[in-house]
C-alpha atoms as a PDB file:
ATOM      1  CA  UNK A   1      17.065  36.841   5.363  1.00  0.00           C
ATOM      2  CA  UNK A   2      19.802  35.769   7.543  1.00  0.00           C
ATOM      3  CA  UNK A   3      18.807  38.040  10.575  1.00  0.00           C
ATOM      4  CA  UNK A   4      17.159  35.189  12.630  1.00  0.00           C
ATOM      5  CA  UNK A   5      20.136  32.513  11.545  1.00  0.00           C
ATOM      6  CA  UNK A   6      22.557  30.871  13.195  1.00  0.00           C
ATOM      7  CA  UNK A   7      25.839  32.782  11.541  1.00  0.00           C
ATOM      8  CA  UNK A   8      29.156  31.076  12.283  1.00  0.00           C
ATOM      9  CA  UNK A   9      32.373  33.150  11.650  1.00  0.00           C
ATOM     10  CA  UNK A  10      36.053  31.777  11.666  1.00  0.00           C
ATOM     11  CA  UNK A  11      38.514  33.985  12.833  1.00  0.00           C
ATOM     12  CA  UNK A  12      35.403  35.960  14.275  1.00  0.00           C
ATOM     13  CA  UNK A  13      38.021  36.985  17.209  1.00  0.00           C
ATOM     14  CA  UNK A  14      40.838  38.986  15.264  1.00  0.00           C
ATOM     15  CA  UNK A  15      40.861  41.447  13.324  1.00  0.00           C
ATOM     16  CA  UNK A  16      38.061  41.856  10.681  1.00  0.00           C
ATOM     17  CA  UNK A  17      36.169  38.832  13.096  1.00  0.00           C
ATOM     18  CA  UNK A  18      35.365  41.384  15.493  1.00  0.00           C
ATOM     19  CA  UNK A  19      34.249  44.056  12.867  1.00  0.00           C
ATOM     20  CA  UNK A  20      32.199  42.076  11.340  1.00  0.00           C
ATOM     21  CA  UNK A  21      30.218  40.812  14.187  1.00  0.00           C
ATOM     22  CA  UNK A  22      29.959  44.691  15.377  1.00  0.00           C
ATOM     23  CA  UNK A  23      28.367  45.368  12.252  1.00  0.00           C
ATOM     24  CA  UNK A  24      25.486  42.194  12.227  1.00  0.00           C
ATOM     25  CA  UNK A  25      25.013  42.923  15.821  1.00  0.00           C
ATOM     26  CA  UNK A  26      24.550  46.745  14.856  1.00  0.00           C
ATOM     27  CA  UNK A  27      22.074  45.493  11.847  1.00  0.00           C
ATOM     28  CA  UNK A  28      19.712  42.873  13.702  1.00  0.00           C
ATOM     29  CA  UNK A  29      21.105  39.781  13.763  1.00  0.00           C
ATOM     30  CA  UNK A  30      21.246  37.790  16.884  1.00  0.00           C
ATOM     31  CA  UNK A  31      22.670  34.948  16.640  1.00  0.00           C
ATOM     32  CA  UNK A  32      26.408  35.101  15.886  1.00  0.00           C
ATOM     33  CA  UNK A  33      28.984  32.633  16.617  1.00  0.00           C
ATOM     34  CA  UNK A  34      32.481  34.009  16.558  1.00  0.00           C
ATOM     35  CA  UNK A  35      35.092  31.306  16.558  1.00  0.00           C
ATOM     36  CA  UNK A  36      38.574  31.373  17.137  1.00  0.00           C
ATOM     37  CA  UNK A  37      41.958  28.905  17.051  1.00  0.00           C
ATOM     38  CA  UNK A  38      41.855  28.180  20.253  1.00  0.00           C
ATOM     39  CA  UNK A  39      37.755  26.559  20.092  1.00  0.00           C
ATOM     40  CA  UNK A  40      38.265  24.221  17.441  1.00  0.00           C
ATOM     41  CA  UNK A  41      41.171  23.739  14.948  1.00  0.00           C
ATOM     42  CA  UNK A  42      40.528  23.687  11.540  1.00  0.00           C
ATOM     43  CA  UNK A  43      43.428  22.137  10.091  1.00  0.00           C
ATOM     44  CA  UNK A  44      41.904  19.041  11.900  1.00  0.00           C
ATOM     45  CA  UNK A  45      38.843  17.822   9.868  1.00  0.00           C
ATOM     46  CA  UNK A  46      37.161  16.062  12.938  1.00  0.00           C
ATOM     47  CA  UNK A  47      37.367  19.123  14.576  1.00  0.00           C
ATOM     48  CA  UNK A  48      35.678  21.171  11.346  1.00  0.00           C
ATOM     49  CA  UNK A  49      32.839  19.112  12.059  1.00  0.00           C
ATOM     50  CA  UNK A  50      32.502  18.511  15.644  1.00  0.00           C
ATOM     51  CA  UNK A  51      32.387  22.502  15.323  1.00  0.00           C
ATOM     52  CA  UNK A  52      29.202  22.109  12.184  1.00  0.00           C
ATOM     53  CA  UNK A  53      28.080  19.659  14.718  1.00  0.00           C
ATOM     54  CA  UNK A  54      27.800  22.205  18.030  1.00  0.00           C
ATOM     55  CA  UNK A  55      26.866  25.698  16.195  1.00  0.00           C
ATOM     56  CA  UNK A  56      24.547  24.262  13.604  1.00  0.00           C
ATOM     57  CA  UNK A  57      25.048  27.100  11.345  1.00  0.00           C
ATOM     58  CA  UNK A  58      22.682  28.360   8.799  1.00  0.00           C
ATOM     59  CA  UNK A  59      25.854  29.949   7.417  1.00  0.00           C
ATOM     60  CA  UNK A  60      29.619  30.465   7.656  1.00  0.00           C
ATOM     61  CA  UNK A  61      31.622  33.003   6.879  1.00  0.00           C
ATOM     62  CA  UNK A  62      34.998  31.972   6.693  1.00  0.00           C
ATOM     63  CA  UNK A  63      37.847  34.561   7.731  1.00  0.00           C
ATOM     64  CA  UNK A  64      40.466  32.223   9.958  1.00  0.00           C
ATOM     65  CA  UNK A  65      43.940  32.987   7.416  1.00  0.00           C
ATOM     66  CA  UNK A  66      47.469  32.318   8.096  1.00  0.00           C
ATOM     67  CA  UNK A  67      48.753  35.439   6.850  1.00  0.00           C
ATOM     68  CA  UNK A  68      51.380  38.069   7.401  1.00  0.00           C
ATOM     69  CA  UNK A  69      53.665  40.859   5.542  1.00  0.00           C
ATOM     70  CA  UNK A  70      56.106  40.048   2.713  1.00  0.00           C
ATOM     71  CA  UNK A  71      58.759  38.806   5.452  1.00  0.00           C
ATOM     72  CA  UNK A  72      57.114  36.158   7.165  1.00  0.00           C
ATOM     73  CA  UNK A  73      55.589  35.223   3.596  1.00  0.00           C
ATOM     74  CA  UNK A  74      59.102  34.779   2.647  1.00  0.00           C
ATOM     75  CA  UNK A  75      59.579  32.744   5.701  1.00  0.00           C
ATOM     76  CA  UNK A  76      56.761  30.320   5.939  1.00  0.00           C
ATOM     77  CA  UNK A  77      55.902  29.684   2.447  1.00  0.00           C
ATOM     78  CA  UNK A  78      54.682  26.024   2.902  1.00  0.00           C
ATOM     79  CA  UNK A  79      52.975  26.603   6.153  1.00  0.00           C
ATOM     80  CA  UNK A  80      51.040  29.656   4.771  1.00  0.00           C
ATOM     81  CA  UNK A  81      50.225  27.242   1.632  1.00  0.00           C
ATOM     82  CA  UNK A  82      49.262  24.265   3.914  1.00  0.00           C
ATOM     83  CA  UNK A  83      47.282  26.119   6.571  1.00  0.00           C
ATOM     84  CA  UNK A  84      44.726  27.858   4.540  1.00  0.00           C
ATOM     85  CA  UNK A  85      44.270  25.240   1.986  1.00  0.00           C
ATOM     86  CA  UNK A  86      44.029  22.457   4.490  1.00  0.00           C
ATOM     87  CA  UNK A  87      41.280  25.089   6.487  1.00  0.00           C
ATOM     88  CA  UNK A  88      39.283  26.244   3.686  1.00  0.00           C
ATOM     89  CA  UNK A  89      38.915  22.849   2.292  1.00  0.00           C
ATOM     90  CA  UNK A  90      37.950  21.695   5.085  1.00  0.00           C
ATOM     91  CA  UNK A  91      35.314  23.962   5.629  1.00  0.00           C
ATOM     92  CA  UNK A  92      33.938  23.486   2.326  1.00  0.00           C
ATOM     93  CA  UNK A  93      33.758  19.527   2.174  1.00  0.00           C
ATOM     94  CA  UNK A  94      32.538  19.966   5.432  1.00  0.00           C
ATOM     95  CA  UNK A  95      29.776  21.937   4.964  1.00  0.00           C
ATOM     96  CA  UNK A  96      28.821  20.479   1.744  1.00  0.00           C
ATOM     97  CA  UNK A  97      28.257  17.035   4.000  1.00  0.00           C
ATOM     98  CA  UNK A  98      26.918  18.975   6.841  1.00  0.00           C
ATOM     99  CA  UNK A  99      24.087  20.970   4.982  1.00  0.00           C
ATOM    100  CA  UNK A 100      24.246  21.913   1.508  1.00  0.00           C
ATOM    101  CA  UNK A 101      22.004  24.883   1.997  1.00  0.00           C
ATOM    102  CA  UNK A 102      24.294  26.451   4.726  1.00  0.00           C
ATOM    103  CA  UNK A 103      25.646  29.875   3.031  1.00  0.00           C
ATOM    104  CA  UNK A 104      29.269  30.148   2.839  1.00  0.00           C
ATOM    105  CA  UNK A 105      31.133  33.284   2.199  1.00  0.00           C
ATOM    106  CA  UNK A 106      34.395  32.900   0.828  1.00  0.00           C
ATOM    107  CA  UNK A 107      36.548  35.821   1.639  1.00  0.00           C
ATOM    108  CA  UNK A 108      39.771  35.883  -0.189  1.00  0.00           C
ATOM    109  CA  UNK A 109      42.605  38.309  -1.019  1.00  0.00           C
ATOM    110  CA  UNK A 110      44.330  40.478  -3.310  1.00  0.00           C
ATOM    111  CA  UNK A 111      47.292  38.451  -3.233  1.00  0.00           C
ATOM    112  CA  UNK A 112      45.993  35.990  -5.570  1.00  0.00           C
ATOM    113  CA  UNK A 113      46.167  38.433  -8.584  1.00  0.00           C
ATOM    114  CA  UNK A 114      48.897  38.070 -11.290  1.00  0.00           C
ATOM    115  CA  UNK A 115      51.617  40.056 -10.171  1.00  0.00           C
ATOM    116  CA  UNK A 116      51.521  42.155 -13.010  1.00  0.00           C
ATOM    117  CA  UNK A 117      47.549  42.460 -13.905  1.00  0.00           C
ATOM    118  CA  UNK A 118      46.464  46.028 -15.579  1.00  0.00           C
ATOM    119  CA  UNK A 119      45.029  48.373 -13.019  1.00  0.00           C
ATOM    120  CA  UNK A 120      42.512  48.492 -11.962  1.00  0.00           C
ATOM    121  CA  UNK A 121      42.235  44.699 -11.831  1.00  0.00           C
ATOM    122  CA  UNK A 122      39.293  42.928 -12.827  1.00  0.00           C
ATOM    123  CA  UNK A 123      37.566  40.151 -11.475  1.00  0.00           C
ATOM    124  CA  UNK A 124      38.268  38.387 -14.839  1.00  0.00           C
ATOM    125  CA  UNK A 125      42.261  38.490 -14.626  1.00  0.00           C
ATOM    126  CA  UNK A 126      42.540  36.702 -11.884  1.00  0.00           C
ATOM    127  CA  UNK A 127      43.630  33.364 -13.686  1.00  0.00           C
ATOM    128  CA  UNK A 128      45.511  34.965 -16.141  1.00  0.00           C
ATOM    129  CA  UNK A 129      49.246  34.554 -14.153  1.00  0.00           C
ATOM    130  CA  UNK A 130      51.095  33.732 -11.527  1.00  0.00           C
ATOM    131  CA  UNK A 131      51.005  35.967  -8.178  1.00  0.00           C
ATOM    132  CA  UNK A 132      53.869  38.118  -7.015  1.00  0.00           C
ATOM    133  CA  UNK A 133      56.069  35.836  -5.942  1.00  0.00           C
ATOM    134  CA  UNK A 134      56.785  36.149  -2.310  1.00  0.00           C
ATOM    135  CA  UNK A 135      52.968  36.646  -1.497  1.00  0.00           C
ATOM    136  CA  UNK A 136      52.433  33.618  -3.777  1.00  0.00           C
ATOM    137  CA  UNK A 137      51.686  30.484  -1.190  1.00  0.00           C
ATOM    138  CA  UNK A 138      49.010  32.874   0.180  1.00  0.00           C
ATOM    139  CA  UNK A 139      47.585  34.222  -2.686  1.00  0.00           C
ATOM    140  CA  UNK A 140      47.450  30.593  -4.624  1.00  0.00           C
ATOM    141  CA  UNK A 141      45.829  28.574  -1.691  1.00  0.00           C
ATOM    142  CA  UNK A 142      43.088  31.362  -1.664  1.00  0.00           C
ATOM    143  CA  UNK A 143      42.242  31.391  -5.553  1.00  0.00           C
ATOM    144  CA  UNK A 144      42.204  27.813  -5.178  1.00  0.00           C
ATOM    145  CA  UNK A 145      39.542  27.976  -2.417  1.00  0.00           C
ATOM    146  CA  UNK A 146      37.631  30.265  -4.505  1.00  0.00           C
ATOM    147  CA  UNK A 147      37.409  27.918  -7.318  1.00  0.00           C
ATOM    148  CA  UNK A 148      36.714  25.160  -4.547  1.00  0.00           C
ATOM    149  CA  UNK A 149      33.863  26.931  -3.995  1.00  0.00           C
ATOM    150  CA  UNK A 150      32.391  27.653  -7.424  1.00  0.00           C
ATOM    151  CA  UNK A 151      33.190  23.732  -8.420  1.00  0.00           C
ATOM    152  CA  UNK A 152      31.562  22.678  -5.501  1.00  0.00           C
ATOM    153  CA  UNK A 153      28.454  24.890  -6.972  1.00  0.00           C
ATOM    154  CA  UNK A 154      28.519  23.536  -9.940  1.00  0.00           C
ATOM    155  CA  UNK A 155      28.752  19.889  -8.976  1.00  0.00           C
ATOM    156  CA  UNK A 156      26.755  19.789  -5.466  1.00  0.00           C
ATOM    157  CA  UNK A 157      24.433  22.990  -5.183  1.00  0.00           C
ATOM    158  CA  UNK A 158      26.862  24.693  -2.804  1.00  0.00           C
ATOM    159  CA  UNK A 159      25.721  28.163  -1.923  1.00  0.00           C
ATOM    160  CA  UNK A 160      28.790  30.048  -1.899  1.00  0.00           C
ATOM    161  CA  UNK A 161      30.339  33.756  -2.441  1.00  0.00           C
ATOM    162  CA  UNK A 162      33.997  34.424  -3.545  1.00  0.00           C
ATOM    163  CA  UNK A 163      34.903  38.047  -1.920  1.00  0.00           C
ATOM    164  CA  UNK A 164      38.114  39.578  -3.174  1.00  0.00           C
ATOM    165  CA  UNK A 165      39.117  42.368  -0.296  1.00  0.00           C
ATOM    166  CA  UNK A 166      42.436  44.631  -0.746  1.00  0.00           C
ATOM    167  CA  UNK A 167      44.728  45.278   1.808  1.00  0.00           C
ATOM    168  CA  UNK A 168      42.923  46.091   5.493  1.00  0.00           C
ATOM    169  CA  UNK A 169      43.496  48.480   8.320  1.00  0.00           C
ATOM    170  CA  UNK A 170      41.937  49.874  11.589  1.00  0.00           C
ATOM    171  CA  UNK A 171      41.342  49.278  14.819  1.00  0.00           C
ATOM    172  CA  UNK A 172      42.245  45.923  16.573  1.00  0.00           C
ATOM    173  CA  UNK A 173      45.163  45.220  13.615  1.00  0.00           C
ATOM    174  CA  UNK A 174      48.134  43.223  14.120  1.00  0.00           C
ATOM    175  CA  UNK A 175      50.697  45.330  15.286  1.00  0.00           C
ATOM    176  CA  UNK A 176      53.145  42.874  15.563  1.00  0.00           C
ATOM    177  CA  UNK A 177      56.460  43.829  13.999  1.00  0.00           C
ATOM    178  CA  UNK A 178      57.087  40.141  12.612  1.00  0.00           C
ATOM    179  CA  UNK A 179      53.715  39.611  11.383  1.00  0.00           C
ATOM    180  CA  UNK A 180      51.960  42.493  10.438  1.00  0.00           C
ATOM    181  CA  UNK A 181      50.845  44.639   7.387  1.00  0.00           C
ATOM    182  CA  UNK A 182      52.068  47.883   6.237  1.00  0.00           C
ATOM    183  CA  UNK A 183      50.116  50.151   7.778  1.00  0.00           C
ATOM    184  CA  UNK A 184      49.930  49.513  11.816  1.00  0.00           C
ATOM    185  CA  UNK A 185      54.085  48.013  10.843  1.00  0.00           C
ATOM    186  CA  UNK A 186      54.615  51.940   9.913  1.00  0.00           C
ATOM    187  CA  UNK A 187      52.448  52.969  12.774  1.00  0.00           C
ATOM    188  CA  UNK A 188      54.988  51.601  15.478  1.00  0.00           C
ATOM    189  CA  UNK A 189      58.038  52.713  13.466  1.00  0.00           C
ATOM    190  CA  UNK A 190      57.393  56.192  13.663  1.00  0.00           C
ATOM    191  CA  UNK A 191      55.867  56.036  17.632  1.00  0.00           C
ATOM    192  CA  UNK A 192      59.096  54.453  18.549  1.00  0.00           C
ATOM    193  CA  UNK A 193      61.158  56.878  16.328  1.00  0.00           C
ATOM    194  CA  UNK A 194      58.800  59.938  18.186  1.00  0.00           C
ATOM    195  CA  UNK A 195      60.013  58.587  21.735  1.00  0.00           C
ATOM    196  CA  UNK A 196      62.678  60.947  22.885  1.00  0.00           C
ATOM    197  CA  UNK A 197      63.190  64.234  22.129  1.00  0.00           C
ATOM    198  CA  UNK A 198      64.462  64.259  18.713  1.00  0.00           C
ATOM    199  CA  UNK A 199      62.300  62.197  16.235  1.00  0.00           C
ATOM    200  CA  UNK A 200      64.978  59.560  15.083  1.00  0.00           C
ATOM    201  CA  UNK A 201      64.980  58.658  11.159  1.00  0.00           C
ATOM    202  CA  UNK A 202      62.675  55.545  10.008  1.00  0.00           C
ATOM    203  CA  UNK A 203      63.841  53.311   7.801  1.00  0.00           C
ATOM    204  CA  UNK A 204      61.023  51.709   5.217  1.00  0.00           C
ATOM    205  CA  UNK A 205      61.331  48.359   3.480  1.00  0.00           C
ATOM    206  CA  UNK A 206      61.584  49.144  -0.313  1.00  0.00           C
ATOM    207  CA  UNK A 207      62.087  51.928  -2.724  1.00  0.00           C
ATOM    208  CA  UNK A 208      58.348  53.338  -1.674  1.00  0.00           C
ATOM    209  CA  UNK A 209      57.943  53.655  -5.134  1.00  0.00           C
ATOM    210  CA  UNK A 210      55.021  50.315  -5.339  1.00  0.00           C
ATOM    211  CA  UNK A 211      51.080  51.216  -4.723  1.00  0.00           C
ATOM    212  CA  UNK A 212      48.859  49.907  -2.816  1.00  0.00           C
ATOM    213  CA  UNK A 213      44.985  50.071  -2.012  1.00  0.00           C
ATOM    214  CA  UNK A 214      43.827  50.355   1.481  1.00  0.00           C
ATOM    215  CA  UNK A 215      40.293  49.177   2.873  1.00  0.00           C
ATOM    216  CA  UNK A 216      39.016  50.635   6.308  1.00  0.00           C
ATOM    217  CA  UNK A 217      38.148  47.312   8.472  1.00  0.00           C
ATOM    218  CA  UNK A 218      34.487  48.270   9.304  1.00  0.00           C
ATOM    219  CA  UNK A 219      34.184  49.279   4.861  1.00  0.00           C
ATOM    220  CA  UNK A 220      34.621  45.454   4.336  1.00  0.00           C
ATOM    221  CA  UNK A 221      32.649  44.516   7.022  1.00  0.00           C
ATOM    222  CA  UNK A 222      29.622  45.929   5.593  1.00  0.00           C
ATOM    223  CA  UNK A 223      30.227  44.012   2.017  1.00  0.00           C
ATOM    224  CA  UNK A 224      30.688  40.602   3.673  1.00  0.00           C
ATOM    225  CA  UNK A 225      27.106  41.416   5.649  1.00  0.00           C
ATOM    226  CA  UNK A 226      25.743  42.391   1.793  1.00  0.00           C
ATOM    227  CA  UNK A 227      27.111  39.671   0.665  1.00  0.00           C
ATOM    228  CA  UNK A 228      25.695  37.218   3.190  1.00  0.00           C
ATOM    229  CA  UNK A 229      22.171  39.170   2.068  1.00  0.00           C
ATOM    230  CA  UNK A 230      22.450  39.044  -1.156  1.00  0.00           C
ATOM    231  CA  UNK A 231      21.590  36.115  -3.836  1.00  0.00           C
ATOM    232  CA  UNK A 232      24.338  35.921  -5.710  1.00  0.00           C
ATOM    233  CA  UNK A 233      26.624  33.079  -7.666  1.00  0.00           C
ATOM    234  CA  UNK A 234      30.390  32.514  -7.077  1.00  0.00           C
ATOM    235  CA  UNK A 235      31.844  34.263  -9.565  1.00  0.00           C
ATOM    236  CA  UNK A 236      34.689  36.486  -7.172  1.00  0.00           C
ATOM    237  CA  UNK A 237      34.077  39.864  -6.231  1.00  0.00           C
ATOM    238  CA  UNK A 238      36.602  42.646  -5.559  1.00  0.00           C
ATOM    239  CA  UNK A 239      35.986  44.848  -2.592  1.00  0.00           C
ATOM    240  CA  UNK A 240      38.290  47.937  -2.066  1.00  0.00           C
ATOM    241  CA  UNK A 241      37.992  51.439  -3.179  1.00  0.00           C
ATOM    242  CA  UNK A 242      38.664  51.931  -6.601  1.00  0.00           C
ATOM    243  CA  UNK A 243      42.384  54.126  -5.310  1.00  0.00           C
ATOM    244  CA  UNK A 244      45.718  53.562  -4.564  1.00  0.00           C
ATOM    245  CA  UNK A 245      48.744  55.294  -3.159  1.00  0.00           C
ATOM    246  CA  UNK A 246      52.093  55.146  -3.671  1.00  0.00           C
ATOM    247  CA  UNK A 247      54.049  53.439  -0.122  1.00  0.00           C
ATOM    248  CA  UNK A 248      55.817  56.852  -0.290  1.00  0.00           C
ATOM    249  CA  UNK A 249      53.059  58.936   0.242  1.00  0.00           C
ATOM    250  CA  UNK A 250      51.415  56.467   2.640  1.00  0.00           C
ATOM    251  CA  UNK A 251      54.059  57.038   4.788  1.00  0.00           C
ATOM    252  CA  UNK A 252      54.378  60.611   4.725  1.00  0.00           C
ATOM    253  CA  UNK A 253      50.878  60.649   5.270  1.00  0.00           C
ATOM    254  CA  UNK A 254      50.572  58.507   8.395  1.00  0.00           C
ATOM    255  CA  UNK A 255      53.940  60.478   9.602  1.00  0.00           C
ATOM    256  CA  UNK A 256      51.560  63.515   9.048  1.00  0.00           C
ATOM    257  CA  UNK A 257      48.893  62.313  11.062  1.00  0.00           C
ATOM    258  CA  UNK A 258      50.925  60.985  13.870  1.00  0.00           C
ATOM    259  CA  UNK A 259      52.925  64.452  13.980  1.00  0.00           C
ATOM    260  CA  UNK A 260      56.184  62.939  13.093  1.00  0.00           C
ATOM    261  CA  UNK A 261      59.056  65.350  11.912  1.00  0.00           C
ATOM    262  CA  UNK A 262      61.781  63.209  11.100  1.00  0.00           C
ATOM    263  CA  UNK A 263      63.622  62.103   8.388  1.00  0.00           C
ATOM    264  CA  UNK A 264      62.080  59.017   6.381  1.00  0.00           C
ATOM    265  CA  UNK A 265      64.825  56.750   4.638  1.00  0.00           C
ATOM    266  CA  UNK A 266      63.211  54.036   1.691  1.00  0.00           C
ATOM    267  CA  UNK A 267      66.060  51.145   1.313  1.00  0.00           C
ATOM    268  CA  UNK A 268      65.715  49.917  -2.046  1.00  0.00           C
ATOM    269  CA  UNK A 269      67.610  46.805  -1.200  1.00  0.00           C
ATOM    270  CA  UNK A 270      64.582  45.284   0.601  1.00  0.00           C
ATOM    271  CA  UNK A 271      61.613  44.350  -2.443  1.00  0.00           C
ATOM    272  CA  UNK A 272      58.330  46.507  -2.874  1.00  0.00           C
ATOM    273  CA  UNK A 273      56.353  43.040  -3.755  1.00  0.00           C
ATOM    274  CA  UNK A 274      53.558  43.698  -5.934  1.00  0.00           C
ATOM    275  CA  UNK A 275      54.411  46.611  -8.027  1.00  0.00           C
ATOM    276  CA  UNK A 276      50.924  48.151  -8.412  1.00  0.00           C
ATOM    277  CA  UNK A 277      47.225  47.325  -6.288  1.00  0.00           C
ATOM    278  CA  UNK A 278      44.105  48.768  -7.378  1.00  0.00           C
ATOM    279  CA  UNK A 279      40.743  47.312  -7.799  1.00  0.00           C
ATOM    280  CA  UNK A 280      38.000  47.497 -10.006  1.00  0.00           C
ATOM    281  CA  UNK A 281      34.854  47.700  -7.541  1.00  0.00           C
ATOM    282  CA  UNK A 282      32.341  47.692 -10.277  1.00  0.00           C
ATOM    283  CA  UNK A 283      30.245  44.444  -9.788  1.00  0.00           C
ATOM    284  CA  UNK A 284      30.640  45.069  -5.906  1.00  0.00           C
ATOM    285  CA  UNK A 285      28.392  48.320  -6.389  1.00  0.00           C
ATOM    286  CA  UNK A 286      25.990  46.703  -8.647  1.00  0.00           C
ATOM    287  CA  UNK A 287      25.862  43.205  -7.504  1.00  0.00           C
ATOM    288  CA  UNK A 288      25.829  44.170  -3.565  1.00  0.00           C
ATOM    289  CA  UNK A 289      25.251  48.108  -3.460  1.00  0.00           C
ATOM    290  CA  UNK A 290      28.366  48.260  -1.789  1.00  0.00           C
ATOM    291  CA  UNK A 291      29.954  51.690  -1.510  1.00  0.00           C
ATOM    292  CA  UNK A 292      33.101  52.207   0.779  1.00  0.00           C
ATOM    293  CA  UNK A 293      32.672  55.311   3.271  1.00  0.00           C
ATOM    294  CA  UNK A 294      36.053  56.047   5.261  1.00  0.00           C
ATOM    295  CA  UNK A 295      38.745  57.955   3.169  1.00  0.00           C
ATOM    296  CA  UNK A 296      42.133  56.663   3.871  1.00  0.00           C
ATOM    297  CA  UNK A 297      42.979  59.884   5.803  1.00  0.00           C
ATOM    298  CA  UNK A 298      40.470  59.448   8.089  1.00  0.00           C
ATOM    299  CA  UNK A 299      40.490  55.442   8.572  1.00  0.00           C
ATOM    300  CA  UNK A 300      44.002  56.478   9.367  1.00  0.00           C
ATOM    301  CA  UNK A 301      42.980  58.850  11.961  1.00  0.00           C
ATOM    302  CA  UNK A 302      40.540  56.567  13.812  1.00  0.00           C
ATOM    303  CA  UNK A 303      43.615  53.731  13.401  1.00  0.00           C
ATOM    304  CA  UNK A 304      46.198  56.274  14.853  1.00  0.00           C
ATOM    305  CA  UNK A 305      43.496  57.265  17.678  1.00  0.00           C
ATOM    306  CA  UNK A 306      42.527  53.601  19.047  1.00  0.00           C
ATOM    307  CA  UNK A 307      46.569  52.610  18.704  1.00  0.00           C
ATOM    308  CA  UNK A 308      47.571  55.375  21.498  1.00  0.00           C
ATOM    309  CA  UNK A 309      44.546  54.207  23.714  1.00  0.00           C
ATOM    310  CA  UNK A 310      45.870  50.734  23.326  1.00  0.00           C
ATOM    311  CA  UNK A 311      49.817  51.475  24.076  1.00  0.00           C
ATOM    312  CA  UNK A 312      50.181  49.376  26.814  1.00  0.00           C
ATOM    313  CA  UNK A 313      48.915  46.026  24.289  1.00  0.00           C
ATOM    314  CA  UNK A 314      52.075  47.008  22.511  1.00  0.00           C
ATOM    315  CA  UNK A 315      54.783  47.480  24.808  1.00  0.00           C
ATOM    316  CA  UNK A 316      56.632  44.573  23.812  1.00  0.00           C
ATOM    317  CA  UNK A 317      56.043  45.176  19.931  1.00  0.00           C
ATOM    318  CA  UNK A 318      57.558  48.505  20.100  1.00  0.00           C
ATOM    319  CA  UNK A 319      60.856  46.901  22.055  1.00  0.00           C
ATOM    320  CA  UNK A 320      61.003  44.589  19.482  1.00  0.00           C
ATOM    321  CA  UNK A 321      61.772  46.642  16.414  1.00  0.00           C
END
């Protein structure tokens, strides 16, 4: 048990980093070492292990990503490529010099499924083509990783876990217009479009006709903590919810929950990416007893709720668009 451990978490200050050191805090552990960019770089290999060197970790669970929505995936193809390969490999070599026993939990992404794998996708498809295309760089360097991690297994002992998490939201996302997912990118669209008296029309990237699965933060959170927990190999495990909805409906949901009564305009000339998301959460319930517990109407609720307590982080995000 990993209660009494030293637990070492990149990216443990953003987004899912501070969720999932709520939720080992909330569950016993006491010793957690959230790390962010600005501590120790780990594009720079010294600095990967002048950071093994000063936490001593009894495991890592590695959640540092360059990532971003389809337009700055368009933009930055190399440097998303680059950045997490030269980080996760780092980590891993690392490690596997460092301690060979230290756990390390791999978490990746849906992006590195074939663009076109039969839904629900299986853990077992992921090699079986190429990503959608402008999520590619991303979704590549991460599926390499993973198999990083299981050849490193094979070859050394490494103890390591492959977790394959959809598409995130809640609390403390990235609302930044340039950067940020769907759902908190939809979020300021229709607050700015609800700030005069008549709710202006929104305009939405694509035809709204793609699908998508959508993971409450603090859901995933749990899985990585069952994960750490459990004793498991690295073959990759999808975490998600088993549904997905259309961007069309997502929107007029979220418009429904933030009491928006304008008009919302899809512009087909912008792509959908990824035509269809939805994962096959089987060996996550019987390999970790996971089981996700916020409904998408209600994670959107509690994301709606903490983003109007938290205006004034977004003042310049909301001039921007």
């Amino acid at each position: 048990m990993f209660k009494d451990k030293t637990v070492l978490i990149t990216g443990g200050t953003g987004f899912l980093g501070k969720s999932v050191c709520k939720n080992l805090k909330d569950n016993g552990y006491t010793n957690i070492i959230p790390v962010g960019s600005k501590s120790y770089n780990l594009i720079d290999r010294l600095a990967v292990e002048f950071m093994l060197q000063d936490t001593s970790p009894d495991a890592v669970i590695h959640l540092a990503a360059t990532v971003g929505g389809i337009g700055v995936n368009k933009k930055h193809p190399g440097l998303f490529a680059y950045n997490n390969l030269a980080m996760g490999m780092n980590l891993i070599d690392a490690i596997k010099s460092y301690n060979i026993g230290c756990k390390f939990i791999m978490v990746g992404t849906v992006c590195s499924y074939p663009k076109f794998t039969p839904v629900p996708f299986k853990e077992e498809e992921i090699w079986d083509g190429f990503p959608e295309e402008t999520n590619a760089p991303y979704g590549i360097s991460k599926k390499t990783l993973m198999h990083l991690v299981d050849a490193y297994h094979r070859e050394y002992g490494f103890s390591g876990v492959n977790l394959v998490p959809v598409n995130m939201y809640g609390p403390n996302d990235n609302f930044n217009p340039d950067s940020s997912h769907v759902i908190p990118a939809l979020i300021l669209k229709f607050h700015k479009a609800m700030a005069g008296s008549q709710h202006e029309p929104v305009e939405i990237w694509g035809t709204g006709e793609a699908s998508r699965e959508f993971l409450y933060v603090d859901d995933c959170a749990e899985a990585i903590r069952l994960s750490l927990e459990a004793d498991i190999s690295p073959d990759p495990i999808n975490i998600g919810t088993g549904g997905e909805i259309q961007i069309k409906y997502l929107a007029h949901t979220i418009a429904d929950v933030m009491g928006y009564k304008g008009s919302i305009y899809f512009n087909s000339s912008y792509p959908d990416g990824q035509p269809r998301r939805c994962l096959d959460i089987t060996r996550a319930k019987n390999v970790l007893g996971y089981e996700p517990t916020v409904d998408l109407y209600e994670g959107l609720e509690m994301t709606v709720d903490w983003f109007k307590c938290n205006l004034e982080k977004f003042s310049d995000h909301l001039n921007s668009i």
